[in-house]
N, C-alpha and C. Protein backbone atom coordinates (compact mmCIF):
# COMPACT_ATOMS: atom_id res chain seq x y z
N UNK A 1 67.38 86.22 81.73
CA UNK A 1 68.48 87.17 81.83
C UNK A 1 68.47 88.09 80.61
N UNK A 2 68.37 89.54 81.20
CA UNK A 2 68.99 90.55 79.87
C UNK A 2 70.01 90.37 79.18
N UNK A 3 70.23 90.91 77.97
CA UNK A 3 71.72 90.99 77.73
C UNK A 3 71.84 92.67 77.15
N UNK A 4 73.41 92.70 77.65
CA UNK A 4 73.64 94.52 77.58
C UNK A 4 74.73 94.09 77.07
N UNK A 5 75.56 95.29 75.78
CA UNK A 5 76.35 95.84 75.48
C UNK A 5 77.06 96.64 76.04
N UNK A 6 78.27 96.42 76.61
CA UNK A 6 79.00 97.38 77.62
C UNK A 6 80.09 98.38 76.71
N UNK A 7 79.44 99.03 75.44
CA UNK A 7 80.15 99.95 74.60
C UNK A 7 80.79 101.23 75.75
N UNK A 8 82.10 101.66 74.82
CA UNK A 8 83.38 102.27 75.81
C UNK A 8 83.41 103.38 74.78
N UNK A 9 83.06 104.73 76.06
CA UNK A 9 83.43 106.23 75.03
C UNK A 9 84.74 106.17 75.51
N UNK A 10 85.73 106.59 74.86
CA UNK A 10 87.07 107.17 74.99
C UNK A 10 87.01 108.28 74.47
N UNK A 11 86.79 109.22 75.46
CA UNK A 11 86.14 110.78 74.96
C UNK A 11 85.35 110.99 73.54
N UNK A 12 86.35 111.10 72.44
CA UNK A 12 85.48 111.15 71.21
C UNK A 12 85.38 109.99 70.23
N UNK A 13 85.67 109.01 70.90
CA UNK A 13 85.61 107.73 69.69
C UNK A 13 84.64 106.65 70.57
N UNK A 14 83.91 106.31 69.66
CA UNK A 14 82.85 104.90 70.56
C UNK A 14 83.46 103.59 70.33
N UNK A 15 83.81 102.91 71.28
CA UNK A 15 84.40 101.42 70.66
C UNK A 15 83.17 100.45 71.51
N UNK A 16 82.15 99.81 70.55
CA UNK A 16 81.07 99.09 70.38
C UNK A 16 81.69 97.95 70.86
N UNK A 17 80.82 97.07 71.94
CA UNK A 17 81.31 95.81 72.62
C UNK A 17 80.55 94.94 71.29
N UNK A 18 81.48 94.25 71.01
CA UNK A 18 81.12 92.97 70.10
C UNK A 18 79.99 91.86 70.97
N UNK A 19 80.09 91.52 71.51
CA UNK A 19 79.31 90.77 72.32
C UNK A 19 78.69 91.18 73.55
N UNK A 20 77.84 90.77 73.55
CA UNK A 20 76.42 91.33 74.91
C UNK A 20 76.88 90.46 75.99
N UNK A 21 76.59 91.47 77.01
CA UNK A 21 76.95 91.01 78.41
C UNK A 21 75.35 90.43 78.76
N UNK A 22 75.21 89.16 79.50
CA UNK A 22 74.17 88.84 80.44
C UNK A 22 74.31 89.22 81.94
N UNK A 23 73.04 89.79 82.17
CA UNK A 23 72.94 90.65 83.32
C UNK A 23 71.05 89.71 83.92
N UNK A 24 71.39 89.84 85.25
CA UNK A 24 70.53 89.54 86.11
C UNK A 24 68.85 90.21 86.19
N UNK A 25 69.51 91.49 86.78
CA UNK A 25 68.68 93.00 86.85
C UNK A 25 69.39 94.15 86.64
N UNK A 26 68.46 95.24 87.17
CA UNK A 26 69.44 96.49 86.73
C UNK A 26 70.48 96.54 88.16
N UNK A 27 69.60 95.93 89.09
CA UNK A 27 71.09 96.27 90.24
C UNK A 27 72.10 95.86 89.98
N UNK A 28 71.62 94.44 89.36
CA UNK A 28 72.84 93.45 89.39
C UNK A 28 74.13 94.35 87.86
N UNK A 29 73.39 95.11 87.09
CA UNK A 29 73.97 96.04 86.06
C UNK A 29 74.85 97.04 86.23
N UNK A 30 74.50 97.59 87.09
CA UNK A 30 75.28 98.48 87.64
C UNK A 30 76.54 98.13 88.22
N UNK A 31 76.33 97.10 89.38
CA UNK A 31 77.12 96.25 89.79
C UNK A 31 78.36 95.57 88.88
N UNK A 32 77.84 95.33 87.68
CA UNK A 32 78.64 94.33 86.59
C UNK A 32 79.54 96.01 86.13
N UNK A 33 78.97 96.89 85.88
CA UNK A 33 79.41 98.09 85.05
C UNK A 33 80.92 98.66 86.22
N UNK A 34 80.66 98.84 87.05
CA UNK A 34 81.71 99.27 87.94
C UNK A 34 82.43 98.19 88.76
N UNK A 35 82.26 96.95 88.19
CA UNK A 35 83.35 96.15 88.44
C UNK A 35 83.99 96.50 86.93
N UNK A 36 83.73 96.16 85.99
CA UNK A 36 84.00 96.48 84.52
C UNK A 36 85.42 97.14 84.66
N UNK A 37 84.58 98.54 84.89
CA UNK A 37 85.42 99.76 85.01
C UNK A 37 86.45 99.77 85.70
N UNK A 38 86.06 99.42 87.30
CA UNK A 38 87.69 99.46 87.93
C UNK A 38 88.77 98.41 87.09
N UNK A 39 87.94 97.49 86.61
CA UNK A 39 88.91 96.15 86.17
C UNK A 39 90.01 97.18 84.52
N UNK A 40 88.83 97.74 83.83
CA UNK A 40 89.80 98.69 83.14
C UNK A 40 90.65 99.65 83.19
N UNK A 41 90.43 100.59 84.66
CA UNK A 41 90.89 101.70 85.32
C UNK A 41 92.06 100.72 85.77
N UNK A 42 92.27 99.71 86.20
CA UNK A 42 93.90 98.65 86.58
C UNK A 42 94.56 98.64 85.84
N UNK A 43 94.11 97.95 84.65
CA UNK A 43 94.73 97.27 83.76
C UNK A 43 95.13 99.20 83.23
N UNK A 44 94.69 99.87 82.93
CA UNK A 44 95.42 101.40 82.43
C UNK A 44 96.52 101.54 83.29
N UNK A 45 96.51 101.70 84.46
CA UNK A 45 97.33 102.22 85.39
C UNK A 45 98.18 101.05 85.84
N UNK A 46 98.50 99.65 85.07
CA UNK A 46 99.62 99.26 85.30
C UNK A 46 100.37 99.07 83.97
N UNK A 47 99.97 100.19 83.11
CA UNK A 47 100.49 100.52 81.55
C UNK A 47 100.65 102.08 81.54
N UNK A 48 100.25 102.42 82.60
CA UNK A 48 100.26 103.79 82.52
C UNK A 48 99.80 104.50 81.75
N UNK A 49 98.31 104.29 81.79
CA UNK A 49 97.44 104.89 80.70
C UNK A 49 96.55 105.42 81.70
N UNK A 50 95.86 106.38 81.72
CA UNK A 50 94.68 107.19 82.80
C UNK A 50 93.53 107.14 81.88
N UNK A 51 92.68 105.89 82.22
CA UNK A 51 91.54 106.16 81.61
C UNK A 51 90.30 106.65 82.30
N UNK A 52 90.54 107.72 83.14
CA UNK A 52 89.40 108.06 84.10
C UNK A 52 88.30 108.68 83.47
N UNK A 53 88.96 109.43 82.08
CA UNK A 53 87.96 110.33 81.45
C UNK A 53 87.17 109.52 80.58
N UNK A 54 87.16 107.90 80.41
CA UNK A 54 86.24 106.81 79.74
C UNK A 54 84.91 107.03 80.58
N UNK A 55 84.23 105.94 79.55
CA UNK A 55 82.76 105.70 80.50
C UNK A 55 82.68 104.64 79.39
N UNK A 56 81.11 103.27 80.07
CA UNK A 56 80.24 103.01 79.25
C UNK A 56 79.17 103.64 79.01
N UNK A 57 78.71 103.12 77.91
CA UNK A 57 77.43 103.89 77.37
C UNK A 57 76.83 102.04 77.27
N UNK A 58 76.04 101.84 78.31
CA UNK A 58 75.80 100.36 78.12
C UNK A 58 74.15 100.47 77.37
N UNK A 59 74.04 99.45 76.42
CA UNK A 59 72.69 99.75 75.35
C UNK A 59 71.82 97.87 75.45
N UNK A 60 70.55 98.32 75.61
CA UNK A 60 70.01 96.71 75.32
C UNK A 60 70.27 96.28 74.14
N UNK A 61 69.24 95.37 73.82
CA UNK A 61 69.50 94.08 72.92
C UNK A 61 68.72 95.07 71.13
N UNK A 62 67.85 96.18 71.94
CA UNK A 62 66.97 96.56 71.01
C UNK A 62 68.07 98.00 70.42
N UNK A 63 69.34 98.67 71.16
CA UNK A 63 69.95 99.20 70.93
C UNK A 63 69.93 100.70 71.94
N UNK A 64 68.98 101.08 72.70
CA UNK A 64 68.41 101.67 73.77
C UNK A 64 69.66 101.92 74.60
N UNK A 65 70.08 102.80 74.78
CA UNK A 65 71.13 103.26 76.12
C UNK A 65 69.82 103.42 76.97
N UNK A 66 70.49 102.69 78.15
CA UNK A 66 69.95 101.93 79.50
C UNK A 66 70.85 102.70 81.07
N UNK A 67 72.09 103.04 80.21
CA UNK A 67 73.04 103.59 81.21
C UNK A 67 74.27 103.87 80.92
N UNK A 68 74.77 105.06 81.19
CA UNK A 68 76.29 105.41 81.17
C UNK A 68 76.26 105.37 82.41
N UNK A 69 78.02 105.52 82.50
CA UNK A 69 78.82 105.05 83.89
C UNK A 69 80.39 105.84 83.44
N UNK A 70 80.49 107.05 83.99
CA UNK A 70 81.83 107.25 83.93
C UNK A 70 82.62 106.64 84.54
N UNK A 71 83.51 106.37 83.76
CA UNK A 71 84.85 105.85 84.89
C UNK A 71 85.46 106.09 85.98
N UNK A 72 85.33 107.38 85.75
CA UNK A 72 85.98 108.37 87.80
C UNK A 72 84.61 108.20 88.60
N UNK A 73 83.45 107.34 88.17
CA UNK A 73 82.49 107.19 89.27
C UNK A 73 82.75 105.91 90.21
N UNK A 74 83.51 105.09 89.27
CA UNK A 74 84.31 103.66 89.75
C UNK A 74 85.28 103.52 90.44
N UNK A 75 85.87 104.79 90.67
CA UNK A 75 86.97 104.92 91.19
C UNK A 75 86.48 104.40 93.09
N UNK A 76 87.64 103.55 93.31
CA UNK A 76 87.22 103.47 95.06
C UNK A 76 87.63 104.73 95.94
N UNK A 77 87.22 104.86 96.81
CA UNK A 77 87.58 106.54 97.10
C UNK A 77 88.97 105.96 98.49
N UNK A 78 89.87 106.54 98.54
CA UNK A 78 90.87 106.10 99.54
C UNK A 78 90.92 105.62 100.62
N UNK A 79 91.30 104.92 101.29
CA UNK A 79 91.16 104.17 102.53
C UNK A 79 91.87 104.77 103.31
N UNK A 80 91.13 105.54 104.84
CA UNK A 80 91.80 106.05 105.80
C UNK A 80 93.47 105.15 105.84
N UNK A 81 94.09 105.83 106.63
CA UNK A 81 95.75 105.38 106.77
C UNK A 81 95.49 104.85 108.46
N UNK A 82 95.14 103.74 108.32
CA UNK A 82 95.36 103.07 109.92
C UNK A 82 96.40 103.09 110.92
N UNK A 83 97.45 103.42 110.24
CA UNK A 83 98.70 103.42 110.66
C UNK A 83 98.78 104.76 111.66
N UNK A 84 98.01 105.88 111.41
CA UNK A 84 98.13 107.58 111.78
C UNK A 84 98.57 107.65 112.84
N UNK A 85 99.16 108.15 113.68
CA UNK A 85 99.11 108.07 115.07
C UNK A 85 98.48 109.43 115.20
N UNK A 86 97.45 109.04 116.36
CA UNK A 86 96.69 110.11 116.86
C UNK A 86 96.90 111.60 118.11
């Protein structure tokens, strides 16, 4: 297993993950990154904080950015209204 740093831009300040995430592969990375995110995009919006304009900047073990991930890419996109009447 890799391990990645899931460091957080908050537009102009970098806040560096203290501890490395273990990751599978890169699918499985991506995967981990936008669960991440929505899990932070919640926790904002039941404090009422909008952190859409965040991202990671996720880096290996050697220090290498591997991948950013904005936050409004995490976003789930809306669920038709079942209810509609047609």
């Amino acid at each position: 297993m890799a391990k990645y740093y899931f460091h957080i831009r908050k537009v102009d300040v970098l806040e560096e993950a203290p501890e490395p995430i273990e990751v599978d592969s890169s699918e499985a990375l991506e995967e981990e990154a936008i669960e991440a995110a929505r899990d932070i995009l919640a926790e904002g919006d039941l404090i009422g904080l909008d952190r859409r304009l965040w991202s990671f900047e996720i880096v290996d073990e050697s220090g290498t950015t591997v991948m950013t991930l904005p936050f409004s890419e995490a976003i789930e996109p809306d669920l038709p209204d079942e209810r509609r009447v047609l």
